[in-house]
Structure formats: C-alpha cells, structure tokens
Protein backbone atom coordinates (compact mmCIF):
# COMPACT_ATOMS: atom_id res chain seq x y z
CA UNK A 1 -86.20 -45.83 -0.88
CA UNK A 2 -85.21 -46.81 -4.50
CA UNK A 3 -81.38 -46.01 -5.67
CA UNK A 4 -80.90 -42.94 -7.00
CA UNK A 5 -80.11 -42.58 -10.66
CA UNK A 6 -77.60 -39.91 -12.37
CA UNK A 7 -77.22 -39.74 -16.23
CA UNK A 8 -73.60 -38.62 -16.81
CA UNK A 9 -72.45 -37.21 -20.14
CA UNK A 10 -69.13 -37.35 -20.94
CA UNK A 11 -67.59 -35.82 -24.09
CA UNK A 12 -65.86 -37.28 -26.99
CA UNK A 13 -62.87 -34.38 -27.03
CA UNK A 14 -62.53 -35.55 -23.20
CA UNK A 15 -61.45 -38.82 -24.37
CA UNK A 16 -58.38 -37.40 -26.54
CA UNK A 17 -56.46 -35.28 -24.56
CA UNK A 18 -54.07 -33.56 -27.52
CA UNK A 19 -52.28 -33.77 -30.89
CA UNK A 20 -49.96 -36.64 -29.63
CA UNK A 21 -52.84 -39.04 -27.66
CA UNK A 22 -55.27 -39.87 -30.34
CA UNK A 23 -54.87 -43.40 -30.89
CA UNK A 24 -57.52 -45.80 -29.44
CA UNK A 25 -54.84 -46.99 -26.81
CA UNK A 26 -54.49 -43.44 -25.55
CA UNK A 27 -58.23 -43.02 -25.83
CA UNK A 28 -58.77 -46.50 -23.68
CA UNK A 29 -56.38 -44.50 -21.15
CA UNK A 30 -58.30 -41.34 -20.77
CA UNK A 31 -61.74 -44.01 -20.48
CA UNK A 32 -60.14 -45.97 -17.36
CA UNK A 33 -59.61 -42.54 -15.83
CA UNK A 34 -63.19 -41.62 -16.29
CA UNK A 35 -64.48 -44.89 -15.57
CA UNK A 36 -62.67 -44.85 -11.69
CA UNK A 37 -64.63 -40.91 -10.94
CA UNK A 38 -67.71 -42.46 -12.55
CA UNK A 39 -67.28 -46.03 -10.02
CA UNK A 40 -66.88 -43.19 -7.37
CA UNK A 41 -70.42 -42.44 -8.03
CA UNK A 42 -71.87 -46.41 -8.42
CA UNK A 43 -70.06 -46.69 -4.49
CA UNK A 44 -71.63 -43.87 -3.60
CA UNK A 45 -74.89 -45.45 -4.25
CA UNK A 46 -76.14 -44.35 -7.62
CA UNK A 47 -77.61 -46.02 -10.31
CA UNK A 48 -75.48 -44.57 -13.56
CA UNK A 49 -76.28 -44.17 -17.59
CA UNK A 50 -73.49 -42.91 -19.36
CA UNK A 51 -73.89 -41.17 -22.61
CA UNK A 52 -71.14 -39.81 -24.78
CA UNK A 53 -69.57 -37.58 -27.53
CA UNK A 54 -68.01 -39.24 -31.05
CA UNK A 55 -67.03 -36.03 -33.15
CA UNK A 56 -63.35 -36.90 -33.37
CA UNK A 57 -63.80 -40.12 -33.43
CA UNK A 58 -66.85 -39.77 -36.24
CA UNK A 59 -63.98 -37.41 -37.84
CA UNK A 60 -61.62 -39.98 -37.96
CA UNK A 61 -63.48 -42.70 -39.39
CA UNK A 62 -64.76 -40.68 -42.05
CA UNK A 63 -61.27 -39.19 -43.13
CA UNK A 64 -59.74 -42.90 -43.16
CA UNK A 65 -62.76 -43.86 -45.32
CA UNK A 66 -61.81 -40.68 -47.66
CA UNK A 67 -58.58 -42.17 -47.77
CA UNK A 68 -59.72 -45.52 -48.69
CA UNK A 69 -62.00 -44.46 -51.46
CA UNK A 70 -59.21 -42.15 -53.40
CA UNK A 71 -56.62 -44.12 -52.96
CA UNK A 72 -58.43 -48.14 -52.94
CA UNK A 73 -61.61 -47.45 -54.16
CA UNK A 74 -63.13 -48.92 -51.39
CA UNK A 75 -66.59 -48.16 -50.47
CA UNK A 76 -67.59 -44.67 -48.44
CA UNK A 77 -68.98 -45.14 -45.46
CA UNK A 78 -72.54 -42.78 -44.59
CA UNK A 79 -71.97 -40.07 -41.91
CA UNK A 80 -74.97 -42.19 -40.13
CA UNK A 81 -73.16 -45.44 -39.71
CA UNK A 82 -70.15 -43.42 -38.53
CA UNK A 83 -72.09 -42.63 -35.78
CA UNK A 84 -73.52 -46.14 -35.13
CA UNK A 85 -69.84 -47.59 -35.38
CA UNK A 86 -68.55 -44.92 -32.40
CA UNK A 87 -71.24 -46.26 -30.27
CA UNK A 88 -70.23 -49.86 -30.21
CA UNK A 89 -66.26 -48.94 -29.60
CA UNK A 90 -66.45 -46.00 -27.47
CA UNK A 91 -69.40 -48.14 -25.75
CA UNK A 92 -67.10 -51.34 -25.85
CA UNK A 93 -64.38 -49.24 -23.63
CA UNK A 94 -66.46 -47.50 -21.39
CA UNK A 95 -68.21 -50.70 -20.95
CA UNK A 96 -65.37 -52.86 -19.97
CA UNK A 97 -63.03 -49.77 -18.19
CA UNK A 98 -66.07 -49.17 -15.46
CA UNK A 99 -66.60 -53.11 -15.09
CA UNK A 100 -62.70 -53.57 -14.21
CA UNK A 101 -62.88 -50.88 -12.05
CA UNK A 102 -66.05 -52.69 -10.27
CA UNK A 103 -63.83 -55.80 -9.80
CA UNK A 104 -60.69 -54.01 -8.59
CA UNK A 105 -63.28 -52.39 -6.06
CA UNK A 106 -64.96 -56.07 -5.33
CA UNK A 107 -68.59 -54.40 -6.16
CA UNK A 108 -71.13 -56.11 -7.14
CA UNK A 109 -71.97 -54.09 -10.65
CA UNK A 110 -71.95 -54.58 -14.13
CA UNK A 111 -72.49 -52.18 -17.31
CA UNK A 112 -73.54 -53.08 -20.36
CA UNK A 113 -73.56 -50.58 -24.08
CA UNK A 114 -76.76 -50.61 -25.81
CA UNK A 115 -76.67 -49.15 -29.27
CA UNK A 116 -79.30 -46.93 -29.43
CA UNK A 117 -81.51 -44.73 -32.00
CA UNK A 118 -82.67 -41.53 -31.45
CA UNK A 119 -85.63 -39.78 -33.82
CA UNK A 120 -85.36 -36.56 -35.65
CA UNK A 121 -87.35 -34.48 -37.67
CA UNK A 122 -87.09 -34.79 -41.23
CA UNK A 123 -87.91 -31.22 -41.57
CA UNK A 124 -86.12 -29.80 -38.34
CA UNK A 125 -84.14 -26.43 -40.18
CA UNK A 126 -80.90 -28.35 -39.30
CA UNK A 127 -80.45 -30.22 -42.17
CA UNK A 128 -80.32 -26.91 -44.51
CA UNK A 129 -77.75 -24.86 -42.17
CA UNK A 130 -75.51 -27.77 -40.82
CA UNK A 131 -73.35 -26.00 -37.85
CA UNK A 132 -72.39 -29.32 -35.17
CA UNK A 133 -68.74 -29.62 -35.49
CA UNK A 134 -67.28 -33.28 -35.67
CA UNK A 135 -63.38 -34.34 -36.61
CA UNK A 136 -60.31 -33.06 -35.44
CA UNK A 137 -59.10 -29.51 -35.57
CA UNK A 138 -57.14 -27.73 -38.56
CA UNK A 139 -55.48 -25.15 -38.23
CA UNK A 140 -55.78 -21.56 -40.38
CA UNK A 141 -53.15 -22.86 -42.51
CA UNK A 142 -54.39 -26.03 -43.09
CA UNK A 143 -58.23 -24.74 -44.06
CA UNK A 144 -57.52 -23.80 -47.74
CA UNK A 145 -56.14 -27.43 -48.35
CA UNK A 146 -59.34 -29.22 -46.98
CA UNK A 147 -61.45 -27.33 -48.85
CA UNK A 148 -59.75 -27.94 -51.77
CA UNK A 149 -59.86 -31.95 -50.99
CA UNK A 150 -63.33 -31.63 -49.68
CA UNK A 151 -65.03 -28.71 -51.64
CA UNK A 152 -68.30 -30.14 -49.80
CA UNK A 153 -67.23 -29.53 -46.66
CA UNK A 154 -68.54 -26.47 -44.79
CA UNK A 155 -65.92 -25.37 -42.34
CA UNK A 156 -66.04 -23.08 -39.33
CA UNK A 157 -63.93 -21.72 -36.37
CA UNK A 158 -64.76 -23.81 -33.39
CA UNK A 159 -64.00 -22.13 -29.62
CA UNK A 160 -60.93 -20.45 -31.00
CA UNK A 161 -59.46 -24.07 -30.86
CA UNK A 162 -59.22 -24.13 -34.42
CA UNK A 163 -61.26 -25.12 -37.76
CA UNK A 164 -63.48 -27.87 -37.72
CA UNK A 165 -65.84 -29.44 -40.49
CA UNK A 166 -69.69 -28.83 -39.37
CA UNK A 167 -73.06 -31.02 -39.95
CA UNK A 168 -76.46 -30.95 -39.92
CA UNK A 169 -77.66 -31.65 -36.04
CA UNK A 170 -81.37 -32.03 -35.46
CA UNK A 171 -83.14 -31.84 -32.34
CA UNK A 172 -83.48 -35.10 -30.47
CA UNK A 173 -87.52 -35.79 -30.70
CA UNK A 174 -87.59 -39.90 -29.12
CA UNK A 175 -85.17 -42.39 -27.67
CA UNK A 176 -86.32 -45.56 -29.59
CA UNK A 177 -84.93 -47.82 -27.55
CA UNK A 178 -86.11 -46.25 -23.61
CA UNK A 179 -88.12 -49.52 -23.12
CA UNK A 180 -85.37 -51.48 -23.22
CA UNK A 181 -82.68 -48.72 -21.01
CA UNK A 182 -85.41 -48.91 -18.86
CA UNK A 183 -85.40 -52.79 -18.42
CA UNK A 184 -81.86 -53.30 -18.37
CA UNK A 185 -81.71 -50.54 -14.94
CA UNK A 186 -84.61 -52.74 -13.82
CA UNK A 187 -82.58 -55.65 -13.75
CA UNK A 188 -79.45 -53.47 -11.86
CA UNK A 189 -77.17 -52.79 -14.79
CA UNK A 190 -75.60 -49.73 -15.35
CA UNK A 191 -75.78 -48.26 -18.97
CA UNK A 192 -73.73 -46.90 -22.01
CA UNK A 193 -76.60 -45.59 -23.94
CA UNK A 194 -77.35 -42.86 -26.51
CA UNK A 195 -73.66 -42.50 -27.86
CA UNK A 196 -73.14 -39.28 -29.86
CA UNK A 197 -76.32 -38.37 -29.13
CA UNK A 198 -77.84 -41.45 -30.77
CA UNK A 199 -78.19 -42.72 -34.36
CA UNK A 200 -80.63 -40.44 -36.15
CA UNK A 201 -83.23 -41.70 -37.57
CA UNK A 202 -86.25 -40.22 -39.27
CA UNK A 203 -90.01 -42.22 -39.65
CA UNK A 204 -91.25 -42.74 -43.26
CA UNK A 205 -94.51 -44.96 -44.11
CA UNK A 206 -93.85 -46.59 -40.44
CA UNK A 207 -90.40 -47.34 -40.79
CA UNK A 208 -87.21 -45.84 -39.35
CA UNK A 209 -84.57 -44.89 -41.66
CA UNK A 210 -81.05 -43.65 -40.74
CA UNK A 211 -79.79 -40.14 -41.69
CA UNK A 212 -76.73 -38.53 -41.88
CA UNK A 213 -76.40 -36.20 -39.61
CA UNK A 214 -74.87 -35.91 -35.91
CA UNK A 215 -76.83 -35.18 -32.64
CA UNK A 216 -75.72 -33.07 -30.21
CA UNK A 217 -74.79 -35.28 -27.06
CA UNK A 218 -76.11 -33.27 -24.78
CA UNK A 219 -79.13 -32.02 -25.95
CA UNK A 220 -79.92 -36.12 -26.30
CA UNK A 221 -78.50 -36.82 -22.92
CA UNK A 222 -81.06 -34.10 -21.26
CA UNK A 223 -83.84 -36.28 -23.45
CA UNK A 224 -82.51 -38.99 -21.92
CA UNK A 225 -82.42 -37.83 -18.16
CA UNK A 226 -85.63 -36.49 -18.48
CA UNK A 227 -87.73 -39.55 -19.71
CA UNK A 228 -85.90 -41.76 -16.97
CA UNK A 229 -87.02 -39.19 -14.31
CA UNK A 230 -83.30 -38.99 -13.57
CA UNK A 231 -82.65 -37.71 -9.96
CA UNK A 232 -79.21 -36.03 -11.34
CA UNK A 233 -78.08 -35.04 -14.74
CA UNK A 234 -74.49 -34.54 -14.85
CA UNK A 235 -72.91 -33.08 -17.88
CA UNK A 236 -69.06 -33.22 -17.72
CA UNK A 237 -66.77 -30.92 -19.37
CA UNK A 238 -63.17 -29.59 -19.65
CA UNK A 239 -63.51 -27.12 -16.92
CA UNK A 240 -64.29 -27.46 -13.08
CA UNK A 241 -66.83 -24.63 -13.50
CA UNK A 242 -69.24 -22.83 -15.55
CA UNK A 243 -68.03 -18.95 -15.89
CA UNK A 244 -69.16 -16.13 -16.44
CA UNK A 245 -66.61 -14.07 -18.99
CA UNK A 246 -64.40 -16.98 -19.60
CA UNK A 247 -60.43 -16.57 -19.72
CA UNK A 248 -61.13 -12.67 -19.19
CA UNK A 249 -59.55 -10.42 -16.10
CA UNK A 250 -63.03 -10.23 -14.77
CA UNK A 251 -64.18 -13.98 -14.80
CA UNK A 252 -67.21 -15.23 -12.36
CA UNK A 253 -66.84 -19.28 -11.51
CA UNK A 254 -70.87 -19.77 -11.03
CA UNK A 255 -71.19 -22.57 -8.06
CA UNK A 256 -74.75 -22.65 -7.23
CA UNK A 257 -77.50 -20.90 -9.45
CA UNK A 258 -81.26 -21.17 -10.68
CA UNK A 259 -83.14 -21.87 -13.70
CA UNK A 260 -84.12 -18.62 -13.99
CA UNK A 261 -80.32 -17.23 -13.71
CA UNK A 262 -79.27 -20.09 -16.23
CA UNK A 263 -81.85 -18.39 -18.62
CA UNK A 264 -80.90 -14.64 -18.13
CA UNK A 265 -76.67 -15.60 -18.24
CA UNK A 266 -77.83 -17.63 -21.69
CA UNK A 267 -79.86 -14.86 -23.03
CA UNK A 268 -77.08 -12.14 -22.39
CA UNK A 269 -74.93 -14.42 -24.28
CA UNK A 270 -72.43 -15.75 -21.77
CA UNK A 271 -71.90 -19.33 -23.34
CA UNK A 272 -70.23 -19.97 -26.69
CA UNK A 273 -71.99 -21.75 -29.21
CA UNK A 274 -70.36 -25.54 -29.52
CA UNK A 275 -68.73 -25.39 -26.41
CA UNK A 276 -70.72 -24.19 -23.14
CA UNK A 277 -73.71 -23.20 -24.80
CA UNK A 278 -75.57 -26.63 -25.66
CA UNK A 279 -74.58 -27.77 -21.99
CA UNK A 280 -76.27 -25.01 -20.28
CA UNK A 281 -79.35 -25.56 -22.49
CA UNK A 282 -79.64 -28.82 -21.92
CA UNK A 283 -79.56 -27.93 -18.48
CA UNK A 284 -82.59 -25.82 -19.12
CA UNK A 285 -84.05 -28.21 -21.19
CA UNK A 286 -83.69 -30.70 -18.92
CA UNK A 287 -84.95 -28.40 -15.12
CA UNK A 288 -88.03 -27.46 -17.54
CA UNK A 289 -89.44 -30.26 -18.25
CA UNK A 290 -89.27 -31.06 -14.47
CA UNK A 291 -85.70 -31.78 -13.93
CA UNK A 292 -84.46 -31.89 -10.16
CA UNK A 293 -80.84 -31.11 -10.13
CA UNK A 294 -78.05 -30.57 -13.20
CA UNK A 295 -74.39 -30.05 -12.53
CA UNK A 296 -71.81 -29.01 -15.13
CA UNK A 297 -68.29 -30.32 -14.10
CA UNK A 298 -65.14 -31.83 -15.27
CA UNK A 299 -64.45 -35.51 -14.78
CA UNK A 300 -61.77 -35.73 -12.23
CA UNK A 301 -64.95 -33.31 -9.80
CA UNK A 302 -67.40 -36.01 -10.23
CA UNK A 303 -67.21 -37.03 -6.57
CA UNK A 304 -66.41 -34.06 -5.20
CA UNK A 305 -69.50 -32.00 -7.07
CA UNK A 306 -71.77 -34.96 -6.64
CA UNK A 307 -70.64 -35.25 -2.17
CA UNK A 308 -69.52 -32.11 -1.48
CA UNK A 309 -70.74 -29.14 -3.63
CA UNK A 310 -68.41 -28.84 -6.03
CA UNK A 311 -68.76 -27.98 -9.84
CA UNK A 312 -71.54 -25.77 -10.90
CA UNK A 313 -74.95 -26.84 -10.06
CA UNK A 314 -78.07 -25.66 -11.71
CA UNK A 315 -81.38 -26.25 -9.81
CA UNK A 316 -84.99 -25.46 -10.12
C-alpha cells in the first residue's frame, strides 16, 4: 500500500500573529510551531506538500521598496517578483523548521522548497477588477493617508479586520513545474511548493512571462491536490472550525458535512469573501474534480482532525 499523501495549506497571516510579531524572527517562531503539528502528520505516516500564503509578507516588501524609491531612488520592484522572493524565504523557513523538527524526532525525512510557477489567463476578468488583498492592515484612520501616498492603490475593508490594498488574482489554470513535485515525492521528499499560490505567469508566442498579480493560495493549493491525486487536502486556518453564522448568538461549528451541503451553505452566503469563502471553494473545487477528503482546521488541530475527527471535514 503506497504512503498516503496530504497537501497542507497554511496561510501567510498565520505566520504573523499581531501588530508587535512581524519581524522575520517572530515569523521563524510561528513556522517552528507549524512545522512540529505538520511532523505530527509525516510520523503519522503521510507523505506532505506544503503550500503557503505571502500577502503580508508581499505587502511588506513592496512598501520597503516604496520607501526605497522616494527616498533612494532605488529601483521598484514588480508585484510578480514580490511573489517569487516570498517563496524562497517563507520556503527557506518552512523548509529548514520541519527538517529540525525531523532530527529532534530522529526520522528519517527531509523537505525541500521548490519555487514554482503557476499559469493564468491573460484574459481571466481579474486583472480589470483586482479584489485579493495582500499587505498589512490600516486602519479607518490611516486609509485617507495611503491613498494620498498611493493614489493607485485600490483599497477595501477586509473581514472587518481592517483596510487592506487589493490586486488582480486570476484563476490558477497549470502548475508548471508538477513534473518535477512529482519527482522529488518519488524520491521521498516532502515539499514546499506553490508559495502564494505560485508565480503567475501568462504564455505568449510559447514563452512564459511573469505578471503582476497575486494568486489565491488556496484556490492553487486545491490545483495542486488535485493533479497529485492527493488522498487529503488540508487547508488550515485561524479557527478550529468552519461555522455557520460566525461570532453571532446563533453560531453552528460544522464537523462533518458533504459536497452537496458545502455548495448549498456557499450559495446562501455563509462564508465571507477573503476569509472563509475561497477555502470552502477550494474545497469544492477540489471534491469535484474527484477529491477524496478536505478538512478546514487551524494548525495547532492538525493531528487531532487528521487521527481523531477533529476540525471540519468536507467529503464527497
């Protein structure tokens, strides 16, 4: 019987946990903690790819280049290579976090980060009504200030969390680089892949060329999950539990439910856009194309949803 594989997506707000832990040491810290539920998994027996969010860390990198250009007149940097340049640090500390936990657990296992680019349309509708927040969150008072720095910048209420810039984010269409994700769990590695949802990149006259834009993580991760023939496609979160009515009197924690209910609760509009919503459609995404099993959990429940039941799981 071949080892079972789970794709875990992990998000890049879960790796800064406020205001006052934002630099990359506090981000490493908030990795290591992820990395020991994730080497809960690898002992359990499972093969992992881990995919991940980058919009504050995209955000960041793009307002220090801001910075540099008005006040140094350095060179900007493109949204696209922000994205490229969040997959080989975030990668670099997932990477090494999970393979120091293998060693502190004497297992035999070994990760390795593969940057990797993910196709778009150039005509998906995306790029004309941009709406995937990245960057940190400004508050009310702070809006009319950014605007005025950034008159460019479209910005829009995110969760009630706060204001947040937004950008165009396509629809994942092809993982360029599956041959070689596929090889490297061939040869018993375990995976950072598809960071941020991937670079995108668009084909003209047989070549790919980057574009600025960010994919949404999870929508790339279901991709992902799908074209491996994952046997689990966990998508981790803030909360134990997908619910119904959320921070209402009358909120339902879903534990166990079907496509089919996943669809209806979706439809009725139960999940809010940028936050649950693009989880539980890449949950559909993912149990319609032939999916087996997709649960929705925070990352300290990994074990327990994964062994026991807990989380929400969403099945065929």
């Amino acid at each position: 019987m071949s080892t079972p594989l789970a794709v875990i997506a992990i998000g890049g707000n879960s790796l800064i946990r406020d205001k006052e832990h934002q630099t990359v040491a506090d981000q490493y810290d908030a990795v290591c903690e992820t990395a020991g539920h994730i080497a809960d998994l690898v002992q359990a027996g499972y093969r992992v790819v881990v995919t991940h969010g980058n919009g504050p860390q995209v955000g960041f990198i793009l307002r220090r280049a801001e910075l540099a250009v008005k006040e140094i007149h350095m060179h900007p940097v493109p949204l696209v290579s922000c994205g490229a340049d969040t997959q080989g640090a975030i990668g670099y500390q997932i990477q090494q976090a999970l393979d120091n936990e293998y060693r502190r657990r004497g297992m035999n296992a070994q990760s390795v980060t593969l940057v990797t680019q993910v196709r778009v349309d150039p005509d998906d509708p995306a790029f004309k009504n941009p709406a995937k927040p990245i960057g940190t969150f400004y508050s009310s008072e702070e809006v009319e200030a950014i605007k005025k720095e950034n008159p460019d910048w479209i910005l829009i209420e995110d969760a009630g969390r706060g204001f947040r810039r937004v950008v165009p984010s396509p629809k994942p269409l092809e993982i360029i680089e599956l041959p070689a994700i596929k090889a490297l769990l061939d040869q018993n590695f375990h995976l950072v892949a598809v960071g941020g949802g991937g670079i995108p990149v668009i084909e003209k006259k047989g070549e790919l060329i980057g574009v600025d834009a960010v994919i949404d993580k999870d929508y790339a991760t279901a991709l992902l999950a799908g074209n491996l023939d994952a046997d689990l496609l966990i998508i981790s979160t803030g909360v134990k539990e997908v619910c119904l009515n959320f921070g209402k009197p009358d909120q339902i924690t879903l534990q166990k439910i079907t496509l089919d209910e996943a669809r209806g609760y979706r439809d009725a509009g139960h999940f809010a856009p940028g936050s649950m919503l693009p989880k539980v459609e890449a949950a559909i995404g993912f149990l319609e194309a032939g999916g087996k099993e997709v649960i929705i959990t925070s990352p300290d429940h990994l074990k327990e949803a994964v062994t026991a039941g807990g989380g929400t799981h969403i099945l065929p």
